[in-house]
Protein backbone atom coordinates (compact mmCIF):
# COMPACT_ATOMS: atom_id res chain seq x y z
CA UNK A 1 96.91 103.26 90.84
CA UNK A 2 95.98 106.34 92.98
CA UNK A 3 96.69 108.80 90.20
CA UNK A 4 94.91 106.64 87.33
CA UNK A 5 97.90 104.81 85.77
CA UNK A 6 97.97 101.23 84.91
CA UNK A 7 99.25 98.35 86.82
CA UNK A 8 100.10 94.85 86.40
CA UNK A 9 98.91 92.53 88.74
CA UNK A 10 98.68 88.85 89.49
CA UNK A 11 95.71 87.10 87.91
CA UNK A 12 93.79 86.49 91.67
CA UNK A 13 89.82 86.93 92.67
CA UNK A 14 91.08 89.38 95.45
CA UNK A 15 93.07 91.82 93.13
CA UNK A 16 90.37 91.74 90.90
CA UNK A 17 87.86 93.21 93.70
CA UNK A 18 90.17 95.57 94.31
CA UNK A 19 91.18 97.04 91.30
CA UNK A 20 88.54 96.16 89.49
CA UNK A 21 87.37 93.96 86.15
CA UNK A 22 90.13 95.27 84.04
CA UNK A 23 92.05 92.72 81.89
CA UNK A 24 93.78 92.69 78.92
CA UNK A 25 96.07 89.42 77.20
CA UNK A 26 99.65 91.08 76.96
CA UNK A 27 100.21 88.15 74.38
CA UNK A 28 97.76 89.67 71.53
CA UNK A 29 98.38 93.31 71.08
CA UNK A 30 94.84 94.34 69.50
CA UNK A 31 93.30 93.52 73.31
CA UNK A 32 96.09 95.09 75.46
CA UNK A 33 95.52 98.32 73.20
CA UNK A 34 92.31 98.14 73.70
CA UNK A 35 92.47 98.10 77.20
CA UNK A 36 95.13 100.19 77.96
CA UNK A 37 92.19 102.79 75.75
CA UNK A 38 89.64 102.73 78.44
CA UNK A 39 88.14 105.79 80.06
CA UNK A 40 90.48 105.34 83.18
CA UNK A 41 89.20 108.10 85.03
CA UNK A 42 85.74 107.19 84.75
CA UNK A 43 86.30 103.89 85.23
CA UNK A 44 88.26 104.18 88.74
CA UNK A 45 85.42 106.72 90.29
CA UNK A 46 82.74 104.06 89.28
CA UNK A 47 84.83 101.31 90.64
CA UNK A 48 85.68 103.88 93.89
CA UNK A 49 81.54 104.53 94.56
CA UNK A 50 81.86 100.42 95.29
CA UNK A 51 83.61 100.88 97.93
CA UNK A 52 81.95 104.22 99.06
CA UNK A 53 80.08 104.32 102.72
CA UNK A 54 76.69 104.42 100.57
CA UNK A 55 77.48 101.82 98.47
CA UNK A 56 78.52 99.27 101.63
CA UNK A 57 75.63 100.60 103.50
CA UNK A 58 72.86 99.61 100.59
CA UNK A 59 74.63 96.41 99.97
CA UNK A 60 74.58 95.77 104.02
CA UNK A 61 70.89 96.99 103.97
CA UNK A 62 70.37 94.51 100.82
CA UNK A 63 71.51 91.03 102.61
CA UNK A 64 70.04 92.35 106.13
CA UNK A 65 66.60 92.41 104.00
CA UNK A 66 67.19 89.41 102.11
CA UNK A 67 67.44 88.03 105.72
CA UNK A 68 64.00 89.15 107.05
């Protein structure tokens, strides 16, 4: 995962915060092609900036304003 190849995980809410929306039905090839096609390394810096320091910090600042 840390050097942008795919991996197979379970089907579970966590895993998909983690990794990110990325799913594909092994069973019908078409999809999994499809996929298996996308701009990975795009695709794991956006899903990265998530989890960035600014990205926490404005989504900390969000609920704390919601709040007020």
């Amino acid at each position: 995962m840390a050097i942008g190849l795919p991996v197979v995980v379970t089907h579970k809410a966590i895993r998909r915060t983690l990794i990110g929306k990325v799913e594909g039905d092994v069973d019908n090839a078409g999809e999994y092609a499809s996929t298996l096609s996308t701009d990975w390394a795009n695709a794991w810096i956006r899903h990265a900036a998530y989890f960035s320091r600014v990205g926490l910090a404005e989504r900390y600042a969000g609920v704390i304003n919601s709040l007020a």
